[in-house]
Protein backbone atom coordinates (compact mmCIF):
# COMPACT_ATOMS: atom_id res chain seq x y z
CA UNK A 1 -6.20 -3.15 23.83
CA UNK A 2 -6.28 -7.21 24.59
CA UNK A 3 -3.93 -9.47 22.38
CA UNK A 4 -5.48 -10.42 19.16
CA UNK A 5 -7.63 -14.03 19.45
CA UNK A 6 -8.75 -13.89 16.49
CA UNK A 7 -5.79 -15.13 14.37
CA UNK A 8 -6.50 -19.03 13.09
CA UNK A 9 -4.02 -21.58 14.64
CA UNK A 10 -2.48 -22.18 11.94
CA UNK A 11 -1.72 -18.49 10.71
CA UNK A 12 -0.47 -17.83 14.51
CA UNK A 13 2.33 -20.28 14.22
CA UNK A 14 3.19 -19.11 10.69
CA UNK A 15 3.32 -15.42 12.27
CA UNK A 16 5.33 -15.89 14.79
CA UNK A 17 8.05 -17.82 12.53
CA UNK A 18 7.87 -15.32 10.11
CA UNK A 19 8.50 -12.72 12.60
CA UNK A 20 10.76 -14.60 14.53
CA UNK A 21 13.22 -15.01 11.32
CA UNK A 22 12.62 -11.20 9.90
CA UNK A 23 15.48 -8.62 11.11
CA UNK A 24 13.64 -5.76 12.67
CA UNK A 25 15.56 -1.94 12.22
CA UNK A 26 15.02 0.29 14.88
CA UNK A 27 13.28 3.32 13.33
CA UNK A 28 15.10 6.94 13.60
CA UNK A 29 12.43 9.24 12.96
CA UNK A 30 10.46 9.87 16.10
CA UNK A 31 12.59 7.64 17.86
CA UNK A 32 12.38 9.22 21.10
CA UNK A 33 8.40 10.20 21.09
CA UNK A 34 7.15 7.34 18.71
CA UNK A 35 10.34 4.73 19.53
CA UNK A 36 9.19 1.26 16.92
CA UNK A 37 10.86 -0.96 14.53
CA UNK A 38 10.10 -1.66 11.00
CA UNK A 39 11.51 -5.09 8.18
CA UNK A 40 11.51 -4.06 4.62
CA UNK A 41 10.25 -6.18 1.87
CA UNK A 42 13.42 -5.69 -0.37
CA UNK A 43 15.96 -6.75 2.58
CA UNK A 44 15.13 -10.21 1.60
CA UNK A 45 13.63 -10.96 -1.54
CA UNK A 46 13.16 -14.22 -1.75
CA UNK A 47 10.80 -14.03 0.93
CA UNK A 48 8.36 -11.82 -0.88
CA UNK A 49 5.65 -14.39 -0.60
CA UNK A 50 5.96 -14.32 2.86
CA UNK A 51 5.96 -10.84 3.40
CA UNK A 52 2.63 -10.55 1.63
CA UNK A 53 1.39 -12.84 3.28
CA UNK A 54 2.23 -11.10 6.60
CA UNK A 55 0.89 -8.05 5.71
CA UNK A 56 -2.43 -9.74 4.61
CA UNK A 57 -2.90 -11.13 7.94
CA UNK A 58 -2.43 -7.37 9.34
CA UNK A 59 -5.31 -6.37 7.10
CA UNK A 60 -7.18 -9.25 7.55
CA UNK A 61 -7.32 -10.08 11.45
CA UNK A 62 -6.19 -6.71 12.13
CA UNK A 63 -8.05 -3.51 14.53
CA UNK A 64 -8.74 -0.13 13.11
CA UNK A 65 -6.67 2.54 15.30
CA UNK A 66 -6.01 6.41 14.50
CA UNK A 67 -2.74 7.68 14.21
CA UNK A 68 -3.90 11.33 14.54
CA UNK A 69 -6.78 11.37 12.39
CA UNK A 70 -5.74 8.39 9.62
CA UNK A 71 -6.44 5.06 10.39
CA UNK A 72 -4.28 2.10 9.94
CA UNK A 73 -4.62 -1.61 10.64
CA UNK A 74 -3.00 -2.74 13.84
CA UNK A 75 -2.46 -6.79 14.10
CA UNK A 76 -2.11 -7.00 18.15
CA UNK A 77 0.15 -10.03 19.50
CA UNK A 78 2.36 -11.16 21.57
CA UNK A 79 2.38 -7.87 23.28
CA UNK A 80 3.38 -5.99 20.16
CA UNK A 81 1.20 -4.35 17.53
CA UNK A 82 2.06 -4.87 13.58
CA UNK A 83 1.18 -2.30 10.77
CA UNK A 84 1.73 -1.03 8.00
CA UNK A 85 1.13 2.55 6.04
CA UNK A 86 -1.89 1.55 3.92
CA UNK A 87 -0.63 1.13 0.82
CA UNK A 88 -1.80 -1.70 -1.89
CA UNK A 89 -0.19 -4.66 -1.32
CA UNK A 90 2.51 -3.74 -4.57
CA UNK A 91 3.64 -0.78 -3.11
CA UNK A 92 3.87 -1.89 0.85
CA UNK A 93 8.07 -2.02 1.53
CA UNK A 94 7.33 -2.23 5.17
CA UNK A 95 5.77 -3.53 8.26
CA UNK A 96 6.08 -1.92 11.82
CA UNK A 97 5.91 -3.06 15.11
CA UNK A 98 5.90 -1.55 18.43
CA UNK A 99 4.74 -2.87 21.82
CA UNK A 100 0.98 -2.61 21.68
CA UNK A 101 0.18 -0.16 24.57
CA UNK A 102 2.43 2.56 22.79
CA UNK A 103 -0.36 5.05 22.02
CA UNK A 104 0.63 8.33 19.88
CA UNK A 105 -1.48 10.78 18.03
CA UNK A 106 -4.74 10.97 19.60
């Protein structure tokens, strides 16, 4: 997988603040055969527009990859990929990253 080109100029910039200024939690389950990190939307809630907006630019200018046999959205940059677990946009808490040639479940 190449990085994502895709991403408008503007929304690039905005991503990379907005991930730049999130805390990312290393993740304890699978941590040794699926190691990522994740941000939840409640750890800061006055950034709630942001974090929609984040994960609507993983949906939008985001690649289809199988965990197993579910897909998710992957958003590829910066040598790490962003997703989250599919829910509607309400009930999303989360986004995770890992680096983006960290393959599991296929």
């Amino acid at each position: 997988m190449s990085e994502n080109s895709v991403l408008p100029e503007d929304d690039l910039a905005w991503w990379r603040q907005y991930r730049d200024d999130s805390f990312w939690k290393p993740a304890r389950t699978y941590a040794k055969t699926a190691p990522h990190e994740y941000t939840v939307r409640e750890w800061v809630p006055e950034r709630d527009d942001e974090f929609v907006h984040a994960v609507i630019l993983i949906r939008e200018y985001g690649t289809v990859e199988y965990f197993y046999r579910k897909p998710f959205i992957y958003l590829f940059l910066d040598g790490m990929k962003y997703w989250t677990m599919g829910e509607p946009i309400p009930q999303t808490t989360l986004i995770n990253r890992c680096p983006w040639e960290n393959v599991y479940g296929r």
